[in-house]
PDB file of N, CA and C in Angstrom:
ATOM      1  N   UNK A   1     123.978  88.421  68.666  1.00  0.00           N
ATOM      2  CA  UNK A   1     125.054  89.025  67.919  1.00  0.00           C
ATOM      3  C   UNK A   1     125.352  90.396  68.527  1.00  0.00           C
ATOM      4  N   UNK A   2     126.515  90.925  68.703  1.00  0.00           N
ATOM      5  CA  UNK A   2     126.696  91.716  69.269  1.00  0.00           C
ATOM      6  C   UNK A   2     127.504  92.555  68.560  1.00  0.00           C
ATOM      7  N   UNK A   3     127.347  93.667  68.621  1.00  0.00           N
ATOM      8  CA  UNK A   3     128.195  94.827  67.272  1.00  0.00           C
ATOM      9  C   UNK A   3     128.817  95.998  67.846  1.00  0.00           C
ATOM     10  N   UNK A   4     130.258  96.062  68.065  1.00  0.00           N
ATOM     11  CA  UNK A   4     131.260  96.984  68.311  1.00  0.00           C
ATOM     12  C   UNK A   4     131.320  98.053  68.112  1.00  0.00           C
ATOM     13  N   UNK A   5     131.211  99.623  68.539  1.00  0.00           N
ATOM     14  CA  UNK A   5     131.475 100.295  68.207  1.00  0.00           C
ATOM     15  C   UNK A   5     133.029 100.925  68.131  1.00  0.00           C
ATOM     16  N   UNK A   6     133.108 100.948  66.895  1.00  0.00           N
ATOM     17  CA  UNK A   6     134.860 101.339  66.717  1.00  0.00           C
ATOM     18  C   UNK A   6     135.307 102.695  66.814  1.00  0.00           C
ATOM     19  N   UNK A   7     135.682 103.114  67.797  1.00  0.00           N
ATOM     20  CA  UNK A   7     135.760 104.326  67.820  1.00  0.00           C
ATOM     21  C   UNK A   7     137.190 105.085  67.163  1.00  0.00           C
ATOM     22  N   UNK A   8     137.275 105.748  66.440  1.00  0.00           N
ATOM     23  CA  UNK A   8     138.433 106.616  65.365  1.00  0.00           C
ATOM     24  C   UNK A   8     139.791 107.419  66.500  1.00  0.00           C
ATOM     25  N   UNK A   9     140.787 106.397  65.615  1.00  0.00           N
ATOM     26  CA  UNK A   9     141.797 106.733  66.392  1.00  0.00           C
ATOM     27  C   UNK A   9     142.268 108.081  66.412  1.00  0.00           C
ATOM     28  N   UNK A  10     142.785 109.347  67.260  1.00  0.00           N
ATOM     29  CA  UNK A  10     143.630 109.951  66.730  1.00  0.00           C
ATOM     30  C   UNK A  10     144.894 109.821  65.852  1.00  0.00           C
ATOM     31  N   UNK A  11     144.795 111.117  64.981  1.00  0.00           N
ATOM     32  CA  UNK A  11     145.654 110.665  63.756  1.00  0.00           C
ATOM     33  C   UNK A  11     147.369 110.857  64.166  1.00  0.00           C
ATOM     34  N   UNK A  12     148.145 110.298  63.962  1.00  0.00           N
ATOM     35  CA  UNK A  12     149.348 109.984  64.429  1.00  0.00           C
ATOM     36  C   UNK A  12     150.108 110.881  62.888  1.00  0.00           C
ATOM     37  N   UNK A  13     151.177 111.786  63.539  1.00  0.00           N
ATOM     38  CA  UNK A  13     152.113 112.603  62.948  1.00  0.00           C
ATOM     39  C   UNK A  13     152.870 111.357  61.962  1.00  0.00           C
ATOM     40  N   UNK A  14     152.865 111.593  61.147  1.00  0.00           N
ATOM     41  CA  UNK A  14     154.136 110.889  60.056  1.00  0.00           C
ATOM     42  C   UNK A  14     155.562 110.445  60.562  1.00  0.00           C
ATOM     43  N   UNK A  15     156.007 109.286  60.790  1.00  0.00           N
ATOM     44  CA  UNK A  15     157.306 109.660  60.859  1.00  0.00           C
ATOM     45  C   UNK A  15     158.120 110.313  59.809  1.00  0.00           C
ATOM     46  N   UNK A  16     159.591 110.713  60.047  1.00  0.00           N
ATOM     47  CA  UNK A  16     160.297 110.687  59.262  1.00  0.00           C
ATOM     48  C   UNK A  16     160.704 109.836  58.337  1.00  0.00           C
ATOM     49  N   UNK A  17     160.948 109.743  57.053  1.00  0.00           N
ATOM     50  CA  UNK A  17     161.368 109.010  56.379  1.00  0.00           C
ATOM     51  C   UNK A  17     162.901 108.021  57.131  1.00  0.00           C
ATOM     52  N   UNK A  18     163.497 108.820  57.801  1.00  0.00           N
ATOM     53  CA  UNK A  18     164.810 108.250  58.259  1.00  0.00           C
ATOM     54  C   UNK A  18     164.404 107.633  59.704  1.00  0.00           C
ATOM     55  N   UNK A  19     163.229 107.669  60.206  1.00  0.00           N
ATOM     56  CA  UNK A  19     162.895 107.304  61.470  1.00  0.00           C
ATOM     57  C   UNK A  19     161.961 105.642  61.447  1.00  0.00           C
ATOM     58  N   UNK A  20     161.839 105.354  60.037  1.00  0.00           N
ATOM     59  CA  UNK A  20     160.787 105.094  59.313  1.00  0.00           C
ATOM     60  C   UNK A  20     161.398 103.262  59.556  1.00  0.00           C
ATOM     61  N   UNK A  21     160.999 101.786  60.175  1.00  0.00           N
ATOM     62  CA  UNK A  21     161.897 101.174  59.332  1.00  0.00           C
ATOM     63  C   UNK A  21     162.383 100.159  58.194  1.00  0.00           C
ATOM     64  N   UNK A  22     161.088 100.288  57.315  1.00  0.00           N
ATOM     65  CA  UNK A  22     161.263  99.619  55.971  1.00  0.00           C
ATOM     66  C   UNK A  22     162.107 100.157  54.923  1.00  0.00           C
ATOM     67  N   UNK A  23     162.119 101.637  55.060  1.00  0.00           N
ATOM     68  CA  UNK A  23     163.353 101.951  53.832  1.00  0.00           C
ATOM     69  C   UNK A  23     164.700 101.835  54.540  1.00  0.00           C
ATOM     70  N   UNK A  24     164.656 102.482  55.778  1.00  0.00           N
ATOM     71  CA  UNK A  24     166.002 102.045  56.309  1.00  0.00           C
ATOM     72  C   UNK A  24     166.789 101.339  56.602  1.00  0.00           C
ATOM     73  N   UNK A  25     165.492  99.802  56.246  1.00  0.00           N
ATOM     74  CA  UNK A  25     166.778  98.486  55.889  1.00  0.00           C
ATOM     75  C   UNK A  25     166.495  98.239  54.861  1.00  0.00           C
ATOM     76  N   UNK A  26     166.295  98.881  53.986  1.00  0.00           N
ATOM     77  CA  UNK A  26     166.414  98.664  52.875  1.00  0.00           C
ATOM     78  C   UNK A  26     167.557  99.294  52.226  1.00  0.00           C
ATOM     79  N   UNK A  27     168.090 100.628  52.900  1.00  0.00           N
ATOM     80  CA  UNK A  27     169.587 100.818  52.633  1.00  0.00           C
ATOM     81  C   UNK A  27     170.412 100.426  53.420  1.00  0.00           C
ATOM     82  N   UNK A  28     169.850  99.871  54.512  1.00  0.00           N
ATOM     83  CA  UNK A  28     171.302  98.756  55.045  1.00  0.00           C
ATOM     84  C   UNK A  28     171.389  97.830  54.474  1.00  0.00           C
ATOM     85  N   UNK A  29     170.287  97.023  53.866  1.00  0.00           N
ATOM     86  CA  UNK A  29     170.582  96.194  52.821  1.00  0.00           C
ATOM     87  C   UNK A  29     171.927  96.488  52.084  1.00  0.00           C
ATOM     88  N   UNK A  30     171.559  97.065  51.084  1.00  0.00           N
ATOM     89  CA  UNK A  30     172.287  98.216  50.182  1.00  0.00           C
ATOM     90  C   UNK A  30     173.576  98.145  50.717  1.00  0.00           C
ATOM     91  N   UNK A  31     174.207  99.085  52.158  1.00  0.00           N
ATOM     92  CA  UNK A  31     175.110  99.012  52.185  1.00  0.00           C
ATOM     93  C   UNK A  31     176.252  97.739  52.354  1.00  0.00           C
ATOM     94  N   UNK A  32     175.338  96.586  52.566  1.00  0.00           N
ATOM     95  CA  UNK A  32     175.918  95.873  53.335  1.00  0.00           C
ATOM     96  C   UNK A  32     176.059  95.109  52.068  1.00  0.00           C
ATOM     97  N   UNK A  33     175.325  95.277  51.046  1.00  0.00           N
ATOM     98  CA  UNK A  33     175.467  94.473  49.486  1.00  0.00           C
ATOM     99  C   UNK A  33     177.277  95.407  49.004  1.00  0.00           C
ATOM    100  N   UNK A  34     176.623  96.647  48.588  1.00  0.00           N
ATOM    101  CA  UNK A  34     178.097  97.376  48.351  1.00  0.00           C
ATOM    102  C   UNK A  34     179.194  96.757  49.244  1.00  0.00           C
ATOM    103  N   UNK A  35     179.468  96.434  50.540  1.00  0.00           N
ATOM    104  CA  UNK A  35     180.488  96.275  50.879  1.00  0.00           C
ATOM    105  C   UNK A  35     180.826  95.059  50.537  1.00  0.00           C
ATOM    106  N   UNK A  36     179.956  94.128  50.094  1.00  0.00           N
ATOM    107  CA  UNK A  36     180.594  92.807  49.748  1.00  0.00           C
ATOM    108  C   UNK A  36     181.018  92.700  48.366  1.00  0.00           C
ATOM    109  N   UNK A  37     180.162  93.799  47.024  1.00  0.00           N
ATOM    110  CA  UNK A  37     180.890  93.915  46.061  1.00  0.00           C
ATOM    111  C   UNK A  37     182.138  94.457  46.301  1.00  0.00           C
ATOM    112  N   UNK A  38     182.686  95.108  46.897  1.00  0.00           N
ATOM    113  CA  UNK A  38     183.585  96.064  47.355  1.00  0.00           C
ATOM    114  C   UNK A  38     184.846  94.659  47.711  1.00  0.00           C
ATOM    115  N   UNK A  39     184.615  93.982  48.522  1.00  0.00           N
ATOM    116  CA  UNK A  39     185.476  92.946  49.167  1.00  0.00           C
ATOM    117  C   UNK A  39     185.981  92.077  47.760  1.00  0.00           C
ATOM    118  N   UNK A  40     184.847  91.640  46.704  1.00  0.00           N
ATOM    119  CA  UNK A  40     185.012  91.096  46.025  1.00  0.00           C
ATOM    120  C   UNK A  40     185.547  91.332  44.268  1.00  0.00           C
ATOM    121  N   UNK A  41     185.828  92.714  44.433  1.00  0.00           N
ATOM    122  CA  UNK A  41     185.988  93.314  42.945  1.00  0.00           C
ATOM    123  C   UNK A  41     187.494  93.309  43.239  1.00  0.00           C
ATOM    124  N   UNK A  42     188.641  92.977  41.702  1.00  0.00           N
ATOM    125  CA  UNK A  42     189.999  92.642  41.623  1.00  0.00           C
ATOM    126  C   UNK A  42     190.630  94.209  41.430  1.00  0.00           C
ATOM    127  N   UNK A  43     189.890  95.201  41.053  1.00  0.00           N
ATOM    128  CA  UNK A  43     190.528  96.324  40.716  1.00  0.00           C
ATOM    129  C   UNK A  43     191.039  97.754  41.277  1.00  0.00           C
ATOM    130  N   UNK A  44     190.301  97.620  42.481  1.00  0.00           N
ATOM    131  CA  UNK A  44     190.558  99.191  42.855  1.00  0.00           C
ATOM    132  C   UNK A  44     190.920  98.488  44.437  1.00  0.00           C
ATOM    133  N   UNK A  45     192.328  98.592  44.725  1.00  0.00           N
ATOM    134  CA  UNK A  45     192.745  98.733  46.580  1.00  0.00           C
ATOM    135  C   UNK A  45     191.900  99.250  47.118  1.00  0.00           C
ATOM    136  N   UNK A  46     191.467 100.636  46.921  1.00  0.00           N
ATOM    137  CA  UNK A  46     190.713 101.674  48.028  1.00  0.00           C
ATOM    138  C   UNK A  46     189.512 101.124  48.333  1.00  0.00           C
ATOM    139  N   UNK A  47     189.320 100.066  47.172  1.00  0.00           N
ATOM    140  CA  UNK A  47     187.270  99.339  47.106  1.00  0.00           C
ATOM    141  C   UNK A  47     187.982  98.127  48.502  1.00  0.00           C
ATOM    142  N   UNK A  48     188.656  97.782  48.139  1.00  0.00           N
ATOM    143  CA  UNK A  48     189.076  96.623  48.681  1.00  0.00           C
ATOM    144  C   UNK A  48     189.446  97.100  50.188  1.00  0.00           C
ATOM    145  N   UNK A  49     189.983  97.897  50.340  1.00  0.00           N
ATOM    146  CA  UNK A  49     190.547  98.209  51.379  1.00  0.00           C
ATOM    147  C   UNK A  49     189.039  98.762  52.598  1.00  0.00           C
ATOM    148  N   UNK A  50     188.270  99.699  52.120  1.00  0.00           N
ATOM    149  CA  UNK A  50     187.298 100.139  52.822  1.00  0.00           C
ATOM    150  C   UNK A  50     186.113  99.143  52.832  1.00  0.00           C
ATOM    151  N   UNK A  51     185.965  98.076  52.370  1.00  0.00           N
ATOM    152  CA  UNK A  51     185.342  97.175  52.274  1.00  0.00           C
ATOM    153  C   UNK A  51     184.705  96.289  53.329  1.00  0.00           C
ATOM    154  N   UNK A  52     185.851  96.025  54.267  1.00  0.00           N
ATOM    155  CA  UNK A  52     184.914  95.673  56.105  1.00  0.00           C
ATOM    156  C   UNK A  52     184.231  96.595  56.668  1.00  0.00           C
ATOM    157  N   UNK A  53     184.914  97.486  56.465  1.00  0.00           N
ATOM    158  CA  UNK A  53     184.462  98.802  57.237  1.00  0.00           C
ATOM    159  C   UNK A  53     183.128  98.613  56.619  1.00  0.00           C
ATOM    160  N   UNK A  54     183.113  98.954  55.353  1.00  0.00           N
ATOM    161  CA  UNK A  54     181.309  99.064  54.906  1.00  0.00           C
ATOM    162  C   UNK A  54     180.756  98.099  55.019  1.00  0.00           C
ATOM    163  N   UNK A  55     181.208  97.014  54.949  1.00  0.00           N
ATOM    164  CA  UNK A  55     179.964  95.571  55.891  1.00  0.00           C
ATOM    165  C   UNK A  55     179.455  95.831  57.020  1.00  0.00           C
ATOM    166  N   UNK A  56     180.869  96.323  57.928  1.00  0.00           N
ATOM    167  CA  UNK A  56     180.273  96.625  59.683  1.00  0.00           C
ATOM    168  C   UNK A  56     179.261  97.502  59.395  1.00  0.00           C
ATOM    169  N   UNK A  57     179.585  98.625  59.124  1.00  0.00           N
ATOM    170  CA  UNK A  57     178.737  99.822  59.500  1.00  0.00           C
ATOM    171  C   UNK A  57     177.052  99.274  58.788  1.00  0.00           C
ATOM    172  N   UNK A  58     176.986  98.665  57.515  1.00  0.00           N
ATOM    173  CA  UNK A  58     175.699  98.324  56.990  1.00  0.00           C
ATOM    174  C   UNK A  58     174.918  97.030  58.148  1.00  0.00           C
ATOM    175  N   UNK A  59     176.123  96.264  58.599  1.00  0.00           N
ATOM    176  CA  UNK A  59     175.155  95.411  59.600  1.00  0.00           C
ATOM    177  C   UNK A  59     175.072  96.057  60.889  1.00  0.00           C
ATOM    178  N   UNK A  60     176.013  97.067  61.213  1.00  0.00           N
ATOM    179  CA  UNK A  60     175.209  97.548  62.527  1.00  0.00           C
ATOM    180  C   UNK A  60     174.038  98.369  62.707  1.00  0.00           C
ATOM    181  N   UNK A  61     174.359  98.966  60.963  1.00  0.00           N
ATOM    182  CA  UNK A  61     173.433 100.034  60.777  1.00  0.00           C
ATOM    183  C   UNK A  61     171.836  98.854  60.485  1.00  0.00           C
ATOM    184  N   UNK A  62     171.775  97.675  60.365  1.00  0.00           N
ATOM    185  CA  UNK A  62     170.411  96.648  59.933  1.00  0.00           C
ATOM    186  C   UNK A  62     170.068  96.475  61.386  1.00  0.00           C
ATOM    187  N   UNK A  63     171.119  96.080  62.122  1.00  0.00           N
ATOM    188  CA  UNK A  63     170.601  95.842  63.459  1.00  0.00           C
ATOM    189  C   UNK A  63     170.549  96.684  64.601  1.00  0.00           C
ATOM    190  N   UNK A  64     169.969  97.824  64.080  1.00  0.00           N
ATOM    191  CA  UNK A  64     169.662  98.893  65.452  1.00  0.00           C
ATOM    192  C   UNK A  64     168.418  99.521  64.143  1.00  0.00           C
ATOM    193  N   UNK A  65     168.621  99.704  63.294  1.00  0.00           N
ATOM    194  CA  UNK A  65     167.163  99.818  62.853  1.00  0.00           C
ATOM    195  C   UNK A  65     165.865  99.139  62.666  1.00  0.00           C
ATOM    196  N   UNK A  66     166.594  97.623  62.782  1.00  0.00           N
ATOM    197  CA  UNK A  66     165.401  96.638  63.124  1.00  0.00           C
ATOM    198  C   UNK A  66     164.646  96.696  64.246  1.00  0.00           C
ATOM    199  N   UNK A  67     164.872  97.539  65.284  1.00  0.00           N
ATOM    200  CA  UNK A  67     164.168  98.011  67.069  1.00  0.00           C
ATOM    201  C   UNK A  67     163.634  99.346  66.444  1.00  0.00           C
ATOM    202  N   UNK A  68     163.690  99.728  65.473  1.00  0.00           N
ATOM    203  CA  UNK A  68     162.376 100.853  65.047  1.00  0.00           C
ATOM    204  C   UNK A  68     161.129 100.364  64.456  1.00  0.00           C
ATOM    205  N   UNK A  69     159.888 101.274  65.023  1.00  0.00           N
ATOM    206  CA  UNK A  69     158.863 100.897  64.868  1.00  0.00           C
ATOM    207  C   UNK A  69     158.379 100.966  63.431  1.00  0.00           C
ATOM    208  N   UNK A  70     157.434 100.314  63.006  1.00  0.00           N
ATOM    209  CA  UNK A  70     156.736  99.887  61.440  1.00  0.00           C
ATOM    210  C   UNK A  70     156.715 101.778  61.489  1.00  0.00           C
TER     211      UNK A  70
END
């Protein structure tokens, strides 16, 4: 039997919360939910109108934060 010595990593600086990427798709989630309520609500033009726009930007914003590290 043979037994490893594990030697202790240096401790690694925090990322930023915004550098981070589990919350940050978690508000691209978010945005990309808002823009589809947005597409889909009968009442307000301006919801309706800015409404692709906020899909794009929430899925481009999911897929360039998905290439950030845990």
């Amino acid at each position: 039997m043979t037994h490893m010595i594990e030697t202790p990593r240096p401790d690694r600086p925090k990322r930023s919360f915004f550098l981070r990427r589990g919350p940050m798709e978690n508000i691209a989630t978010v945005v990309i939910a808002a823009g589809f309520l947005m597409l889909f609500q009968p009442f307000l033009l301006v919801l309706y109108t800015y409404s692709l726009v906020t899909l794009l930007t929430g899925t481009a914003m999911f897929i360039i934060v998905s290439k950030f590290a845990e």
